[in-house]
N, C-alpha and C. Protein backbone atom coordinates (compact mmCIF):
# COMPACT_ATOMS: atom_id res chain seq x y z
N UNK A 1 241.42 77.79 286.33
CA UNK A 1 242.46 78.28 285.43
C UNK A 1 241.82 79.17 284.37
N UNK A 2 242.63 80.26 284.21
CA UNK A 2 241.56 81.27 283.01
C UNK A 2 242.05 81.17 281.61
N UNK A 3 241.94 81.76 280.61
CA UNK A 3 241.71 81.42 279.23
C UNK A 3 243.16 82.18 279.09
N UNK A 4 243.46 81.81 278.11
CA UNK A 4 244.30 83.60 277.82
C UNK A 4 243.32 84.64 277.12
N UNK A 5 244.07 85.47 277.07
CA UNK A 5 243.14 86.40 276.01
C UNK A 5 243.37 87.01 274.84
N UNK A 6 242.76 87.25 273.87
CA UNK A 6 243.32 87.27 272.30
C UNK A 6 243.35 88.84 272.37
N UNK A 7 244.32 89.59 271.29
CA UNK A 7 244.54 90.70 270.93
C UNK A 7 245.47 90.64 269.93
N UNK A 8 245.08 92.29 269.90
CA UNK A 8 246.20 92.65 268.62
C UNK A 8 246.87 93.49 268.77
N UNK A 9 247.97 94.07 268.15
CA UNK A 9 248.85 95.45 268.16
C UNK A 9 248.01 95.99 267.23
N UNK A 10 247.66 97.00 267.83
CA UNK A 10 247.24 98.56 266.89
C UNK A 10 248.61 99.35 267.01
N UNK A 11 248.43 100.14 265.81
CA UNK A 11 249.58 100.82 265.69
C UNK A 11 248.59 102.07 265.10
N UNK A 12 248.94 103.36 265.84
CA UNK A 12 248.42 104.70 264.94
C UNK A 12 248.87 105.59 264.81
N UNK A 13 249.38 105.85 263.20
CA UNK A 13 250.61 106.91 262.82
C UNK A 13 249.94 108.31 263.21
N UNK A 14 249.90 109.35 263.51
CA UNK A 14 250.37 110.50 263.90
C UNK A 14 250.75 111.74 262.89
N UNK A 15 250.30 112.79 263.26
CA UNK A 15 252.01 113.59 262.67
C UNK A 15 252.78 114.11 264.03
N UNK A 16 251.94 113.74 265.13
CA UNK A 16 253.49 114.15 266.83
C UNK A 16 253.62 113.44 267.31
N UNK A 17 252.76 112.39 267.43
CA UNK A 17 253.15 110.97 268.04
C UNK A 17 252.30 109.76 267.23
N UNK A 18 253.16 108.75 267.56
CA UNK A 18 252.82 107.10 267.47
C UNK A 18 252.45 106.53 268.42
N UNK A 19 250.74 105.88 268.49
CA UNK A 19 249.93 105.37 269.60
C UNK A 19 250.25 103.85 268.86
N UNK A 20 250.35 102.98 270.03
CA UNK A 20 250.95 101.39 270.20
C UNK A 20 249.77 100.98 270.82
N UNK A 21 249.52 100.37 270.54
CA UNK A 21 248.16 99.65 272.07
C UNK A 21 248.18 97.79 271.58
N UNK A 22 247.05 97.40 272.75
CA UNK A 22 247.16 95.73 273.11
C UNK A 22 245.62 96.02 272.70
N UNK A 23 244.84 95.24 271.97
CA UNK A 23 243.49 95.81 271.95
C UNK A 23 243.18 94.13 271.92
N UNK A 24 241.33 94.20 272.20
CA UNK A 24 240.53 92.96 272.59
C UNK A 24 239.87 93.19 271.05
N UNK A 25 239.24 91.66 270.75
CA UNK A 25 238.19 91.85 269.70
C UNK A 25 237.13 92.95 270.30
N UNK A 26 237.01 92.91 271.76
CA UNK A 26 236.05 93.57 272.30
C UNK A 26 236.34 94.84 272.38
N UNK A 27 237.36 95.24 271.99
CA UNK A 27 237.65 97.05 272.40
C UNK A 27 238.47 97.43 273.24
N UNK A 28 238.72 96.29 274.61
CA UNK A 28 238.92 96.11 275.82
C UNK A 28 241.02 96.46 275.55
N UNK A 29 241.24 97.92 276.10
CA UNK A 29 242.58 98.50 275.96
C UNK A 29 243.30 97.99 277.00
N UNK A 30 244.25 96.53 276.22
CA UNK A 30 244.84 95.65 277.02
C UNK A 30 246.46 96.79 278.14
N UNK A 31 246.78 97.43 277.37
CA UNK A 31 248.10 98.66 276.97
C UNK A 31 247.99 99.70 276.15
N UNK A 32 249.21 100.56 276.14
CA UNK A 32 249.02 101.47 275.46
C UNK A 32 250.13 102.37 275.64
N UNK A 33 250.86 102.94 274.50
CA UNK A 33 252.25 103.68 275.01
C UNK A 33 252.38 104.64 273.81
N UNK A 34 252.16 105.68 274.06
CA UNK A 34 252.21 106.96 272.76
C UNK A 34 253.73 107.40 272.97
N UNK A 35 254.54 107.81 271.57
CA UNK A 35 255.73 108.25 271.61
C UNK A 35 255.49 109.11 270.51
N UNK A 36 256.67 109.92 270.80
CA UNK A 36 256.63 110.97 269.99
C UNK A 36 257.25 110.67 268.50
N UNK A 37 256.62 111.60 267.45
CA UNK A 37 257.24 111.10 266.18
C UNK A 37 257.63 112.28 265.51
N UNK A 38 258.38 113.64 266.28
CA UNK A 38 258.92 114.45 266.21
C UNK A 38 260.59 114.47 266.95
N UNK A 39 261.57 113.40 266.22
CA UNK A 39 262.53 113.05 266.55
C UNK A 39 263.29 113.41 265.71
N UNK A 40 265.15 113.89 265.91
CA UNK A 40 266.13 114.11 265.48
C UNK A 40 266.33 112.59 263.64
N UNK A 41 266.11 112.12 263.96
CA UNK A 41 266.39 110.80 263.09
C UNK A 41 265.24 109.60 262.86
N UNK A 42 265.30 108.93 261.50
CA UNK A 42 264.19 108.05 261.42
C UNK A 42 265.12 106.93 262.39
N UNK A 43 266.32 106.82 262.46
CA UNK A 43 266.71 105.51 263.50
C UNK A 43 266.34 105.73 264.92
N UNK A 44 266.26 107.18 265.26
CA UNK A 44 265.58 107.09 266.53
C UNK A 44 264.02 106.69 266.81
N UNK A 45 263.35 107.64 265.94
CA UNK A 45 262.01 106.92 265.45
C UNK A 45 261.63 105.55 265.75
N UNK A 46 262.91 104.48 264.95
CA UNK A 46 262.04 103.39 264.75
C UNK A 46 262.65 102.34 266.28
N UNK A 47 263.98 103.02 266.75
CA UNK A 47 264.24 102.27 268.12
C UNK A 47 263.30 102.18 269.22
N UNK A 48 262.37 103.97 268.98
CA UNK A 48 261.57 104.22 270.18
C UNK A 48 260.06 103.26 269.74
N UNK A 49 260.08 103.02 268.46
CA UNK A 49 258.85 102.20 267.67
C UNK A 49 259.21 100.68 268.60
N UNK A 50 260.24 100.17 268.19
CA UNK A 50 260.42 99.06 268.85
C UNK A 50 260.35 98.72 269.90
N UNK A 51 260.71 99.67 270.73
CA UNK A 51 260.59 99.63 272.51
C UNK A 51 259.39 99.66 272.86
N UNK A 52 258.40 100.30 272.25
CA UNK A 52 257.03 100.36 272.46
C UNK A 52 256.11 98.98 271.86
N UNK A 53 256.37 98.91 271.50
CA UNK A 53 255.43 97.59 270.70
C UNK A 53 256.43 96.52 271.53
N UNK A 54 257.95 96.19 271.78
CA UNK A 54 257.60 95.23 272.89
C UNK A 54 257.29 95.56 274.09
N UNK A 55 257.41 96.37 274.80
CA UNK A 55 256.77 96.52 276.20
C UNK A 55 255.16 96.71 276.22
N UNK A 56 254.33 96.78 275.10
CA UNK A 56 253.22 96.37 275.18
C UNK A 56 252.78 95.47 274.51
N UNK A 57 253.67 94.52 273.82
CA UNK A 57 253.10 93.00 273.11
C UNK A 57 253.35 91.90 274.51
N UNK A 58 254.45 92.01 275.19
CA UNK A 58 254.93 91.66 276.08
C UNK A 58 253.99 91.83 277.40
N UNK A 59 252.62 90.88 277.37
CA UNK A 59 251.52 90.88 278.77
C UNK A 59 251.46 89.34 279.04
N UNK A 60 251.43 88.84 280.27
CA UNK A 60 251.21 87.70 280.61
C UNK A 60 249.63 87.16 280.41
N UNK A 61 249.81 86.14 279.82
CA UNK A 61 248.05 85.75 279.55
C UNK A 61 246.83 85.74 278.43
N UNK A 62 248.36 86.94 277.45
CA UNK A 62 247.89 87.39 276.28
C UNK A 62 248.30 87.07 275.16
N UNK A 63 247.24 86.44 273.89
CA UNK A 63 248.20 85.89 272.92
C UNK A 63 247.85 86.86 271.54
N UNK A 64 249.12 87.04 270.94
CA UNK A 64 248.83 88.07 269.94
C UNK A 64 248.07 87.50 268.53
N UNK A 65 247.15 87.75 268.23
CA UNK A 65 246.58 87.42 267.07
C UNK A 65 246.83 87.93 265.90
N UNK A 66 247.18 89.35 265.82
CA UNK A 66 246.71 90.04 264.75
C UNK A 66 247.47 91.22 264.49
N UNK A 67 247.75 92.35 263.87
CA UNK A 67 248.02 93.70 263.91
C UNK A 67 247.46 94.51 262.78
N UNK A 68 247.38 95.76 263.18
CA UNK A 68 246.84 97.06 262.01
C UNK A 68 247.72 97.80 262.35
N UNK A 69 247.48 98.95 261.66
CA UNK A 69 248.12 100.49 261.19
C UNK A 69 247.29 101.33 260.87
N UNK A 70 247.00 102.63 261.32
CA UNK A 70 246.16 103.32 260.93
C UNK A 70 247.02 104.50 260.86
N UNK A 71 246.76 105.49 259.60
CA UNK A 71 247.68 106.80 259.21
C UNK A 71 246.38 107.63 258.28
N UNK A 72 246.83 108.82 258.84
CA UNK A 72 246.04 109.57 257.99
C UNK A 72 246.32 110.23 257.00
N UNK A 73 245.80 110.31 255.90
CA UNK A 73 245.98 111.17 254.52
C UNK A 73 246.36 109.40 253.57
């Protein structure tokens, strides 16, 4: 029987897109789903934010530990 495995949501703001990922303490890129952040509306923005972070928090085997944000300026 195997372990699960620990990760986190990275989140990395953009100015054209928003990168989502499943990351390992080790580096190890569990997922990953870039969307664009050149949208008509911040409600579209944050629906397409949501869809992304669950279809990649959402892995069998994997337990979420943690999350960041990274933005520049």
């Amino acid at each position: 029987m195997s372990e699960d495995k620990s990760a986190s949501l990275a989140i990395d703001v953009g100015a054209t897109k928003i990168a989502v990922g499943l990351v390992t303490r080790e580096g190890e890129v569990l997922a990953r789903q870039d969307i664009s952040s050149k949208v008509a509306t911040a409600e579209l923005l944050n629906s397409s934010l949501v869809e992304a972070i669950s279809d990649v928090c959402h892995r069998p085997g994997v337990t979420l530990v943690g999350a960041g944000i990274g933005s520049a300026g």
